[in-house]
PDB file of N, CA and C in Angstrom:
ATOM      1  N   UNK A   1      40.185  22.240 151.230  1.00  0.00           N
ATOM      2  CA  UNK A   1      39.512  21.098 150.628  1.00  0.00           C
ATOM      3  C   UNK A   1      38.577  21.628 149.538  1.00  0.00           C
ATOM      4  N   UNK A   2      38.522  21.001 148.917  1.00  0.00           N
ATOM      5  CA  UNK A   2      37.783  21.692 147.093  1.00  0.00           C
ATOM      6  C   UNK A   2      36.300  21.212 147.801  1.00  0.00           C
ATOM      7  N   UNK A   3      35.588  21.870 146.875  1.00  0.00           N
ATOM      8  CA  UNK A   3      34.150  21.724 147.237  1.00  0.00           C
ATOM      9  C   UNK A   3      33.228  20.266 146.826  1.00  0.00           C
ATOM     10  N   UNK A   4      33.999  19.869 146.082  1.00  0.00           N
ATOM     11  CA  UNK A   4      33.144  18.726 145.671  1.00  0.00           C
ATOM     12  C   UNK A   4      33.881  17.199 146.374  1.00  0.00           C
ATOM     13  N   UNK A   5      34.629  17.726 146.972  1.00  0.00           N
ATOM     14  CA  UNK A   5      35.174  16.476 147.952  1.00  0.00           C
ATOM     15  C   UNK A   5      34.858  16.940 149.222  1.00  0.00           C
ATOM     16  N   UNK A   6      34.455  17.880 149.729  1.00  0.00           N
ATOM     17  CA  UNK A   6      33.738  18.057 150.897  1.00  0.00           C
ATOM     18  C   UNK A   6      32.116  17.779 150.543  1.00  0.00           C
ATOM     19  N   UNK A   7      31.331  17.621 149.420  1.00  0.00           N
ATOM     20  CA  UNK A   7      30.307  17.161 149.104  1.00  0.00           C
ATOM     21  C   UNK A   7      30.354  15.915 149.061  1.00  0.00           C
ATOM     22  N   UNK A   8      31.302  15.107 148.771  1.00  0.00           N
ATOM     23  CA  UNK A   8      31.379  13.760 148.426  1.00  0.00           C
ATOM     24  C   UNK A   8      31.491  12.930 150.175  1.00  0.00           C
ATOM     25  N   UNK A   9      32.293  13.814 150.826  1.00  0.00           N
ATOM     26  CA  UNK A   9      32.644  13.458 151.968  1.00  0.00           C
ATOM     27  C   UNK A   9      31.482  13.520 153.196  1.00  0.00           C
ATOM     28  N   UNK A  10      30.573  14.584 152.492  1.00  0.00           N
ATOM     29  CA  UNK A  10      29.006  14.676 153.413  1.00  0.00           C
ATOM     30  C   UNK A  10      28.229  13.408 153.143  1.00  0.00           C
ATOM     31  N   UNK A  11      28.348  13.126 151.611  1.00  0.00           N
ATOM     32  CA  UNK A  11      27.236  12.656 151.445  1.00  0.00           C
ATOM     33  C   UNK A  11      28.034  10.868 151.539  1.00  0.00           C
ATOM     34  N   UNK A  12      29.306  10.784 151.612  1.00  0.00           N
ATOM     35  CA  UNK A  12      29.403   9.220 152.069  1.00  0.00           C
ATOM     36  C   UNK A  12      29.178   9.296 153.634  1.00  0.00           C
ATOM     37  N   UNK A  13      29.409  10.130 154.147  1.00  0.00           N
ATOM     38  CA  UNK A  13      28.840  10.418 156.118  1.00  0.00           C
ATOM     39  C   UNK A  13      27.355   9.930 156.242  1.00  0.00           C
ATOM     40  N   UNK A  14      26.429  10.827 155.734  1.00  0.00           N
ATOM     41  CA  UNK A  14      24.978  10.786 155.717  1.00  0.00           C
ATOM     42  C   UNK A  14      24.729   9.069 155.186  1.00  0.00           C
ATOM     43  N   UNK A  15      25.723   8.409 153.813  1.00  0.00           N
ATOM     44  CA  UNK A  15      25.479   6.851 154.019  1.00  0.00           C
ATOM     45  C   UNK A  15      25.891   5.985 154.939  1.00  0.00           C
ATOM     46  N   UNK A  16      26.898   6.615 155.555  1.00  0.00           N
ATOM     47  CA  UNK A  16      27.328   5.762 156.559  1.00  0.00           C
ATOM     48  C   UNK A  16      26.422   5.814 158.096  1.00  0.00           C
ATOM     49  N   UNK A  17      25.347   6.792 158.049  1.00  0.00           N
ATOM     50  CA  UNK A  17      24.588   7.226 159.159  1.00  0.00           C
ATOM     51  C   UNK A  17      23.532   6.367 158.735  1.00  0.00           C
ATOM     52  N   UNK A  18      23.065   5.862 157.395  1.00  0.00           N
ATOM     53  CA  UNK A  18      21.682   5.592 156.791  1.00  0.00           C
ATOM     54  C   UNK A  18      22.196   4.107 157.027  1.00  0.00           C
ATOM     55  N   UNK A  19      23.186   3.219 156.987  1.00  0.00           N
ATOM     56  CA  UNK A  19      23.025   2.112 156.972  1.00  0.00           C
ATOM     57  C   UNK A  19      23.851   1.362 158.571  1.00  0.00           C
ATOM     58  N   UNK A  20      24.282   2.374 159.379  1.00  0.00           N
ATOM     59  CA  UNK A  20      24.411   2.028 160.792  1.00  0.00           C
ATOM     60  C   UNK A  20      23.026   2.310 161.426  1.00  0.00           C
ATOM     61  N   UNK A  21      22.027   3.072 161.024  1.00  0.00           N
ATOM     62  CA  UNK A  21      21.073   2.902 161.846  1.00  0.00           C
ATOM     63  C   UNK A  21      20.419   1.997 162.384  1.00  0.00           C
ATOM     64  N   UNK A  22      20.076   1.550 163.509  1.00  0.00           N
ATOM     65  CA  UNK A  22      19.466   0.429 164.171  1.00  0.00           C
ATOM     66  C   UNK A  22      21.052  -1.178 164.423  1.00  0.00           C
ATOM     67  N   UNK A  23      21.786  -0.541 163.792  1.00  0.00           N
ATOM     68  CA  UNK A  23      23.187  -1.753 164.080  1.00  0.00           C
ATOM     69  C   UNK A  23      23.576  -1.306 165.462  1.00  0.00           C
ATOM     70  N   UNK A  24      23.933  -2.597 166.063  1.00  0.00           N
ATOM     71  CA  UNK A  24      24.421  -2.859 167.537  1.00  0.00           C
ATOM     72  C   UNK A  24      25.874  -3.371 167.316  1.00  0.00           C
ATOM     73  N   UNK A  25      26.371  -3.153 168.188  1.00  0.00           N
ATOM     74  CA  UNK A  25      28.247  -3.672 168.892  1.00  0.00           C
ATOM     75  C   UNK A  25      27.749  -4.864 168.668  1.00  0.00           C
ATOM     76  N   UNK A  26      28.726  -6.102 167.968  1.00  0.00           N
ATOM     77  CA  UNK A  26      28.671  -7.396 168.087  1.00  0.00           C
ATOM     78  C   UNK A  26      29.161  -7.688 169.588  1.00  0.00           C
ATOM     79  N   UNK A  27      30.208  -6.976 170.423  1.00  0.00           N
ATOM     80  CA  UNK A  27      30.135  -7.365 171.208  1.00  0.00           C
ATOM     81  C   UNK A  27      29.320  -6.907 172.874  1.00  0.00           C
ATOM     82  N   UNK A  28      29.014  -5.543 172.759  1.00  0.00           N
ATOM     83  CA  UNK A  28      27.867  -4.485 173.618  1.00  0.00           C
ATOM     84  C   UNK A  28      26.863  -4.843 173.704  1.00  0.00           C
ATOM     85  N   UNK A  29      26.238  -4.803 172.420  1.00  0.00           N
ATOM     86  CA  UNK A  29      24.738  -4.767 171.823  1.00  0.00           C
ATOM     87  C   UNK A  29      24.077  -3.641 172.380  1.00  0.00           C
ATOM     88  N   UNK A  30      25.365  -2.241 172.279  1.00  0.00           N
ATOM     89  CA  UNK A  30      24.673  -0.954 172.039  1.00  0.00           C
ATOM     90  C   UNK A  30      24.600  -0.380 170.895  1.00  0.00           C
ATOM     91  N   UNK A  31      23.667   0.744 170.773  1.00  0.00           N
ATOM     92  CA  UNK A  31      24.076   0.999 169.283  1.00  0.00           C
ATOM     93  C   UNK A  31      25.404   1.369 168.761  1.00  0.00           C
ATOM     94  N   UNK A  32      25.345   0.819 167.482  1.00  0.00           N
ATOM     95  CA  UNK A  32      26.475   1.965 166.860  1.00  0.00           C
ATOM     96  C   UNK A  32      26.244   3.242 166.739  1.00  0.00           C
ATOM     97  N   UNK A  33      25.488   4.078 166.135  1.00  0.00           N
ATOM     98  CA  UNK A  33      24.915   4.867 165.695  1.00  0.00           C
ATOM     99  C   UNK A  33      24.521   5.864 166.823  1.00  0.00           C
ATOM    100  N   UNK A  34      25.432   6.838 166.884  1.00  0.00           N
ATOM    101  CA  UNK A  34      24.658   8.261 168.343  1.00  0.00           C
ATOM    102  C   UNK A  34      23.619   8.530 167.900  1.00  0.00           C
ATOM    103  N   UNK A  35      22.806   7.899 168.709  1.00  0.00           N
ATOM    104  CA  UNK A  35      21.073   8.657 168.164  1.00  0.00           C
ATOM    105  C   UNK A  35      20.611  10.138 168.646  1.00  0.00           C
ATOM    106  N   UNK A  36      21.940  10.548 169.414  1.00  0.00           N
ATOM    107  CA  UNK A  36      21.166  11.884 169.645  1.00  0.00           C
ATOM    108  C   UNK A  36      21.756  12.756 168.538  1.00  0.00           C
ATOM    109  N   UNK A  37      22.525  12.398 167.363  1.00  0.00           N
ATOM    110  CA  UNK A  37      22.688  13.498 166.700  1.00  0.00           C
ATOM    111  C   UNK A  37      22.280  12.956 164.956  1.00  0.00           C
ATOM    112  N   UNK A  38      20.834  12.473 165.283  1.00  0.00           N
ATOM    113  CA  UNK A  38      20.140  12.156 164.012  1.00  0.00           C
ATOM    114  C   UNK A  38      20.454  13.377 162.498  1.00  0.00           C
ATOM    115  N   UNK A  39      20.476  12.440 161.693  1.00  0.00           N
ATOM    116  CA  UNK A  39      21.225  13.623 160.456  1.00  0.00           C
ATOM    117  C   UNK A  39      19.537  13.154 159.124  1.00  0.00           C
ATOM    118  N   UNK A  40      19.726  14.614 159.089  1.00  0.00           N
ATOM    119  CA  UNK A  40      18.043  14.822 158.354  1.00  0.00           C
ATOM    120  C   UNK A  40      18.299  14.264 156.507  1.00  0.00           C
ATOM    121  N   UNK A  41      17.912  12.699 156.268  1.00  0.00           N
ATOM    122  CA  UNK A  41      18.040  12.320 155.183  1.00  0.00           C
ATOM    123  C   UNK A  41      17.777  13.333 154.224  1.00  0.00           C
ATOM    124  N   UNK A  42      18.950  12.812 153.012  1.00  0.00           N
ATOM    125  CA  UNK A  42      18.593  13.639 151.713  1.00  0.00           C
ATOM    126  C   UNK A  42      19.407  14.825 151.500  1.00  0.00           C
ATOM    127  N   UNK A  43      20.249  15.688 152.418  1.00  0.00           N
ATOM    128  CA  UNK A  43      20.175  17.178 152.312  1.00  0.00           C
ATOM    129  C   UNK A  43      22.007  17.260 152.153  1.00  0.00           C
ATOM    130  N   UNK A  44      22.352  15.527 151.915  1.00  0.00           N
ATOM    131  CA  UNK A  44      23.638  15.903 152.605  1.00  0.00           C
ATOM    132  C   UNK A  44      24.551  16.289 153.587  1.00  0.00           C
ATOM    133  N   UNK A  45      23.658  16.618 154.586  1.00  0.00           N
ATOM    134  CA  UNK A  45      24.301  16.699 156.030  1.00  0.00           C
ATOM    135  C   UNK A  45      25.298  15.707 156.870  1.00  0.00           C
ATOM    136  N   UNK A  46      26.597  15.919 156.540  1.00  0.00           N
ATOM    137  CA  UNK A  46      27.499  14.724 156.686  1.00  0.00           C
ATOM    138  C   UNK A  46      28.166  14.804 157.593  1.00  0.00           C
ATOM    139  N   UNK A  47      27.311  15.083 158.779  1.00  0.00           N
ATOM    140  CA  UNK A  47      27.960  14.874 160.271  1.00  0.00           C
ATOM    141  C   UNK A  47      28.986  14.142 160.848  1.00  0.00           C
ATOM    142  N   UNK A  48      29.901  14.104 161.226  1.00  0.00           N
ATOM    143  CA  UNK A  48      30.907  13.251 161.327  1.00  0.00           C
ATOM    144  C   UNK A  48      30.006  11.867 162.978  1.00  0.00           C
ATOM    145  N   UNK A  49      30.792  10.723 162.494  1.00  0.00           N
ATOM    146  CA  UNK A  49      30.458   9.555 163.350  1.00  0.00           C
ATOM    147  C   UNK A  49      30.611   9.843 164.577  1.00  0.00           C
ATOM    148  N   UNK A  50      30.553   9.678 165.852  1.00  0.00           N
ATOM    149  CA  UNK A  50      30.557  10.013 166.753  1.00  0.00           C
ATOM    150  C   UNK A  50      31.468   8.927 167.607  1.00  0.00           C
ATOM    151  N   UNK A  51      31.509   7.732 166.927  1.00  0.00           N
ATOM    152  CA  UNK A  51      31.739   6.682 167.358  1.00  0.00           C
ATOM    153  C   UNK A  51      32.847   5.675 166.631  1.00  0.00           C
ATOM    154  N   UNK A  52      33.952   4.986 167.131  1.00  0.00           N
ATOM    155  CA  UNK A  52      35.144   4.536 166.226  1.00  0.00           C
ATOM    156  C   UNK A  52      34.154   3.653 166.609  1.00  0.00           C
ATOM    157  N   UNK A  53      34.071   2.643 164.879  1.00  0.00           N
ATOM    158  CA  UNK A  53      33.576   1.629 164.489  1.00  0.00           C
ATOM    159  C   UNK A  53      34.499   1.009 163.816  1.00  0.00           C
ATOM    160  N   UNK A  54      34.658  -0.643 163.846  1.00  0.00           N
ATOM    161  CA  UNK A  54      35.450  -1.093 163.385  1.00  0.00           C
ATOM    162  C   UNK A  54      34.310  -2.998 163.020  1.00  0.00           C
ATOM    163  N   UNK A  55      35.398  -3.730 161.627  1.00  0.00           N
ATOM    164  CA  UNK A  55      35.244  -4.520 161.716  1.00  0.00           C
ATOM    165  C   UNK A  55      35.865  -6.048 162.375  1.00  0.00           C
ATOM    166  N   UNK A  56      34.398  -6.970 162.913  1.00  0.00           N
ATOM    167  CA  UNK A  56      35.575  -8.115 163.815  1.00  0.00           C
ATOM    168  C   UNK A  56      35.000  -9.339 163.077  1.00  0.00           C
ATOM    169  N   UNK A  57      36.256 -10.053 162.820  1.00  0.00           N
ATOM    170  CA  UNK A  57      36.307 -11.515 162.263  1.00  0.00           C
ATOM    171  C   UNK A  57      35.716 -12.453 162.974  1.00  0.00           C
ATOM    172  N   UNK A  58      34.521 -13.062 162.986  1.00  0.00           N
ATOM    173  CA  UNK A  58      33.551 -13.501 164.242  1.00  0.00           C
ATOM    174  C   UNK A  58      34.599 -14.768 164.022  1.00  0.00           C
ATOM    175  N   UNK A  59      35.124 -15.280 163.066  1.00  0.00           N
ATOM    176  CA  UNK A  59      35.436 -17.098 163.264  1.00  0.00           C
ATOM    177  C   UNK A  59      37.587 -16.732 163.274  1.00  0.00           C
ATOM    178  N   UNK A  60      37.593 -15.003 163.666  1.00  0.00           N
ATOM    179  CA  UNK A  60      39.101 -15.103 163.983  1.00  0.00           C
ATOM    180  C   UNK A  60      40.233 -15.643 162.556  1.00  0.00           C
ATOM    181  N   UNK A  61      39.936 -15.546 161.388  1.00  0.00           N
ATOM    182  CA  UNK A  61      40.442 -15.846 160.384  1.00  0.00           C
ATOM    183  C   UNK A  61      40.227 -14.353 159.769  1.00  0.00           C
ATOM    184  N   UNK A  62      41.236 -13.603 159.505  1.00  0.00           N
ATOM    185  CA  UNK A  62      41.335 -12.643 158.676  1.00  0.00           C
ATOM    186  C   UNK A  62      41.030 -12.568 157.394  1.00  0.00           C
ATOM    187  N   UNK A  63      41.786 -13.624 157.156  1.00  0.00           N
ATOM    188  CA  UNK A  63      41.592 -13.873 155.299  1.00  0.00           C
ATOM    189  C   UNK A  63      39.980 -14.452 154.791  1.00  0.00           C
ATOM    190  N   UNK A  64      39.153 -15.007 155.482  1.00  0.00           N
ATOM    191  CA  UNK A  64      38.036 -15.137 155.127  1.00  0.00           C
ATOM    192  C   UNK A  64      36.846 -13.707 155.718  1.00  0.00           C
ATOM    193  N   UNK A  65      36.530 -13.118 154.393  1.00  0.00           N
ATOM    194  CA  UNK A  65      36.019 -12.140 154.053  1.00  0.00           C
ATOM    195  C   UNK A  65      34.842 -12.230 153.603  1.00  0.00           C
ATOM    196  N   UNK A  66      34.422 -13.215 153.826  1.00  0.00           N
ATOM    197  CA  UNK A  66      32.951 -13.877 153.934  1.00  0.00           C
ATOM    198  C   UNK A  66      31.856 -12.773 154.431  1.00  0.00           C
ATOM    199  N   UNK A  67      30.529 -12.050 154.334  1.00  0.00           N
ATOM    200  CA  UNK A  67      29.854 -11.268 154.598  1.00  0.00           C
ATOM    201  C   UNK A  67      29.496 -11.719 156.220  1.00  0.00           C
ATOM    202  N   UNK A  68      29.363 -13.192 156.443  1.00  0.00           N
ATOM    203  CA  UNK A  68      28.354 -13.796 157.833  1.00  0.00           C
ATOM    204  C   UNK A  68      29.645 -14.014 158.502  1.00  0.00           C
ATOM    205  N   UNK A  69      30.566 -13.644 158.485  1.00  0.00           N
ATOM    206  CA  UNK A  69      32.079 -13.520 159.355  1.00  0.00           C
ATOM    207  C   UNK A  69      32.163 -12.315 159.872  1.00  0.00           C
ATOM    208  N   UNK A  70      31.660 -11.156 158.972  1.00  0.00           N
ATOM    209  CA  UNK A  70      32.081  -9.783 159.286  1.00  0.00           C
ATOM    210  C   UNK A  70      30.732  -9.687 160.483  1.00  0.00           C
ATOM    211  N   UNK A  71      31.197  -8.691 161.514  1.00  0.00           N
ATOM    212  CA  UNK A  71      30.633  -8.430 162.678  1.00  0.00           C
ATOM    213  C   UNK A  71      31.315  -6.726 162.843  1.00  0.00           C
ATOM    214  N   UNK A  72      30.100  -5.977 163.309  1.00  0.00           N
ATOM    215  CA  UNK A  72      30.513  -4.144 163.010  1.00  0.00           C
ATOM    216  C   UNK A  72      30.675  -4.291 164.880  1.00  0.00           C
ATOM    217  N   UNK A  73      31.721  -3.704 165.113  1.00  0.00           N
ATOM    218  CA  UNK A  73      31.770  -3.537 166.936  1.00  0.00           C
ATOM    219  C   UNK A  73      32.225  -1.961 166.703  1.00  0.00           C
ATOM    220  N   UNK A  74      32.295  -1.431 168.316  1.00  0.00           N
ATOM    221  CA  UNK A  74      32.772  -0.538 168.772  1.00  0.00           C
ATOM    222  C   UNK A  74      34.677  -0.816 168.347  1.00  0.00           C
ATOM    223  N   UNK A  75      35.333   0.404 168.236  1.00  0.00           N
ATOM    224  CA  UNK A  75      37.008  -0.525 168.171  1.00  0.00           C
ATOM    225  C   UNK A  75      37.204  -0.501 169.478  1.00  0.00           C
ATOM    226  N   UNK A  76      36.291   0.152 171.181  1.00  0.00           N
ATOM    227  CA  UNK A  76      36.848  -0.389 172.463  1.00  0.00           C
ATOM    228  C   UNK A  76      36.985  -1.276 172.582  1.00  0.00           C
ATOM    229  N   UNK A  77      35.252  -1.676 172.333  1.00  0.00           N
ATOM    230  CA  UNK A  77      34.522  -3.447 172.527  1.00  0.00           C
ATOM    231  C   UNK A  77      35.909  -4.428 171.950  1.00  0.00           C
ATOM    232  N   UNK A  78      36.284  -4.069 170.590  1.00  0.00           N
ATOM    233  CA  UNK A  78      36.803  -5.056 170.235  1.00  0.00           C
ATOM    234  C   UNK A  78      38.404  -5.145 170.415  1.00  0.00           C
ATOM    235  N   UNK A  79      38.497  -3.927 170.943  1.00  0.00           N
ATOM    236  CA  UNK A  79      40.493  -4.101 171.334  1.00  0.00           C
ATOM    237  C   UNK A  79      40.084  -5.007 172.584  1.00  0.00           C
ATOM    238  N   UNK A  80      39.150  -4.777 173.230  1.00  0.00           N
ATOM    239  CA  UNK A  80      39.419  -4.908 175.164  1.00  0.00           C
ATOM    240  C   UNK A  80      38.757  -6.913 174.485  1.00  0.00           C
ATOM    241  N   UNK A  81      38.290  -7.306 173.498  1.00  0.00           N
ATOM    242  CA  UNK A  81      37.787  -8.775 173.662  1.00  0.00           C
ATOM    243  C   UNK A  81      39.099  -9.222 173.196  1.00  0.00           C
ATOM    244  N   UNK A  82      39.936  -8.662 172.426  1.00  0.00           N
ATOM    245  CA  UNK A  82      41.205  -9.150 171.828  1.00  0.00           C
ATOM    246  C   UNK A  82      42.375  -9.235 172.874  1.00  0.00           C
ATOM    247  N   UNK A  83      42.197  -8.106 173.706  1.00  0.00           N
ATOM    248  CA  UNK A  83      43.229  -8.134 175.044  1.00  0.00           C
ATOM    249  C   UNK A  83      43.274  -8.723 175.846  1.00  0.00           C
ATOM    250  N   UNK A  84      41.647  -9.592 176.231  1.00  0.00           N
ATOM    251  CA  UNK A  84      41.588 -10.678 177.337  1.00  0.00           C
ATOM    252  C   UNK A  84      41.702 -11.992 176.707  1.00  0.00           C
ATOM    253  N   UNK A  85      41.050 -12.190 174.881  1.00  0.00           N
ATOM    254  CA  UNK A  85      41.784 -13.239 174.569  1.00  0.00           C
ATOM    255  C   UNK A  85      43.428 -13.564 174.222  1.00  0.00           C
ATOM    256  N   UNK A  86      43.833 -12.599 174.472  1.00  0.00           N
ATOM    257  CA  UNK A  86      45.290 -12.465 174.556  1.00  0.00           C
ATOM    258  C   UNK A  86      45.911 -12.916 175.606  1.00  0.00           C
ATOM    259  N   UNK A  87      44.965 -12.102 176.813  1.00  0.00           N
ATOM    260  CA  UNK A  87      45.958 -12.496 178.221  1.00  0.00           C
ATOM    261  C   UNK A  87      45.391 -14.000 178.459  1.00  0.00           C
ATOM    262  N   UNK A  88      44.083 -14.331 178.004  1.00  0.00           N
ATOM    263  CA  UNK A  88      43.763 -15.671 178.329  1.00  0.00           C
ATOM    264  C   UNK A  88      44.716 -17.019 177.793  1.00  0.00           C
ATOM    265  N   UNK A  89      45.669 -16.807 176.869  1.00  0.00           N
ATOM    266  CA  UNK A  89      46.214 -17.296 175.966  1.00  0.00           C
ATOM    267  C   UNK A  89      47.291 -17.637 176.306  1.00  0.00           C
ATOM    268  N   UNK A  90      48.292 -16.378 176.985  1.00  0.00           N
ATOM    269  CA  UNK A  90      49.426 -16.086 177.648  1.00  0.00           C
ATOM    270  C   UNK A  90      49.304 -16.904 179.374  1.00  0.00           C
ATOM    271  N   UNK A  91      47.720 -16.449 179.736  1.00  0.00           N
ATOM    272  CA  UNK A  91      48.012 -17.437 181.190  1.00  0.00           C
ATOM    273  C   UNK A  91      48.094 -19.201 180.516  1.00  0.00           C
ATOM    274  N   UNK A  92      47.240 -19.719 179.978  1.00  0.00           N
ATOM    275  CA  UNK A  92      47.354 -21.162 179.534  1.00  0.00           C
ATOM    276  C   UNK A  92      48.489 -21.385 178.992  1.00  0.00           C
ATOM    277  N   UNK A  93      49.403 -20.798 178.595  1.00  0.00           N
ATOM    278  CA  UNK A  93      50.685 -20.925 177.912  1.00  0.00           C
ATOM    279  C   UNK A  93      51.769 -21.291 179.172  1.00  0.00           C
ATOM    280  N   UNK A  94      51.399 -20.340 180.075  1.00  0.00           N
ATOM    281  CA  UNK A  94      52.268 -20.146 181.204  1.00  0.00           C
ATOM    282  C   UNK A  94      51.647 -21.353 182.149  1.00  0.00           C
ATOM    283  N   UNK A  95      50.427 -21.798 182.205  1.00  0.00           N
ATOM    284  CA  UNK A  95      50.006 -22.673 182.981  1.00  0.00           C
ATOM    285  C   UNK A  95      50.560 -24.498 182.337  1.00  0.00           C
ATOM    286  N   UNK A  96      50.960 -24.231 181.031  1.00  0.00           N
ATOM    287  CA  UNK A  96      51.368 -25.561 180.667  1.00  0.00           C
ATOM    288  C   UNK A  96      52.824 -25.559 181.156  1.00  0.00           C
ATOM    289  N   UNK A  97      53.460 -24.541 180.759  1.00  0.00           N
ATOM    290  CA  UNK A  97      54.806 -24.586 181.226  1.00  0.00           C
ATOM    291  C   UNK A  97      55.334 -24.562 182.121  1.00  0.00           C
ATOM    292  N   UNK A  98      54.292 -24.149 183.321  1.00  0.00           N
ATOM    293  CA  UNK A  98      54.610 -24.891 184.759  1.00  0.00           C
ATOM    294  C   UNK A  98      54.524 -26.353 184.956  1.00  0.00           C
ATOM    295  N   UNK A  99      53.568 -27.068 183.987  1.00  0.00           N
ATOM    296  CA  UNK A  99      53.480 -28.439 183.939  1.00  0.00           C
ATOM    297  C   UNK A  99      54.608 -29.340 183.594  1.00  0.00           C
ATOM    298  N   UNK A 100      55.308 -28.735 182.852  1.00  0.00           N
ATOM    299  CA  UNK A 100      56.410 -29.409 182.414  1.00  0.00           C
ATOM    300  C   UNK A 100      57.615 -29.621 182.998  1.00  0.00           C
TER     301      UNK A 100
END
């Protein structure tokens, strides 16, 4: 890796550390951010995340990209809320079609 893309790559890390700080799981409300491996502003120190972060569509519409839609989760938090609204979906599906 050339040197100035391993500089570039520190110093988008160190922003991505500066503006997860104090952000919580939309769905946890733990932090995002490993606070035990605080990275010393300024120096470039571009520690890698500790944590898969991902974004979730709070109103479930993909295509609206609206800022107050976007919600920062864990990607566990948010596979495992997608998997039970999934199976929740699949039982009511199956519960109508016994009705019929």
């Amino acid at each position: 890796m050339r040197n100035s893309t391993r500089r570039e790559l520190a110093k988008a890390r160190e922003l991505l550390h500066f503006f997860l700080d104090g952000k919580t799981c939309f769905f946890c409300h733990e932090l995002l951010n490993d606070t035990h491996n605080k990275v010393a502003r300024g120096n470039s120190d571009g520690s890698p995340i500790c944590r898969d972060i991902t974004i979730h569509h709070k109103n479930g519409d993909h295509d609206d990209n609206h800022p107050s839609n976007h919600k920062l989760a864990h990607t566990g938090c948010h596979k495992s809320f997608h998997m039970r609204l999934l199976w929740k979906t699949k039982k009511l599906v199956a519960k109508q079609a016994k009705k019929k």
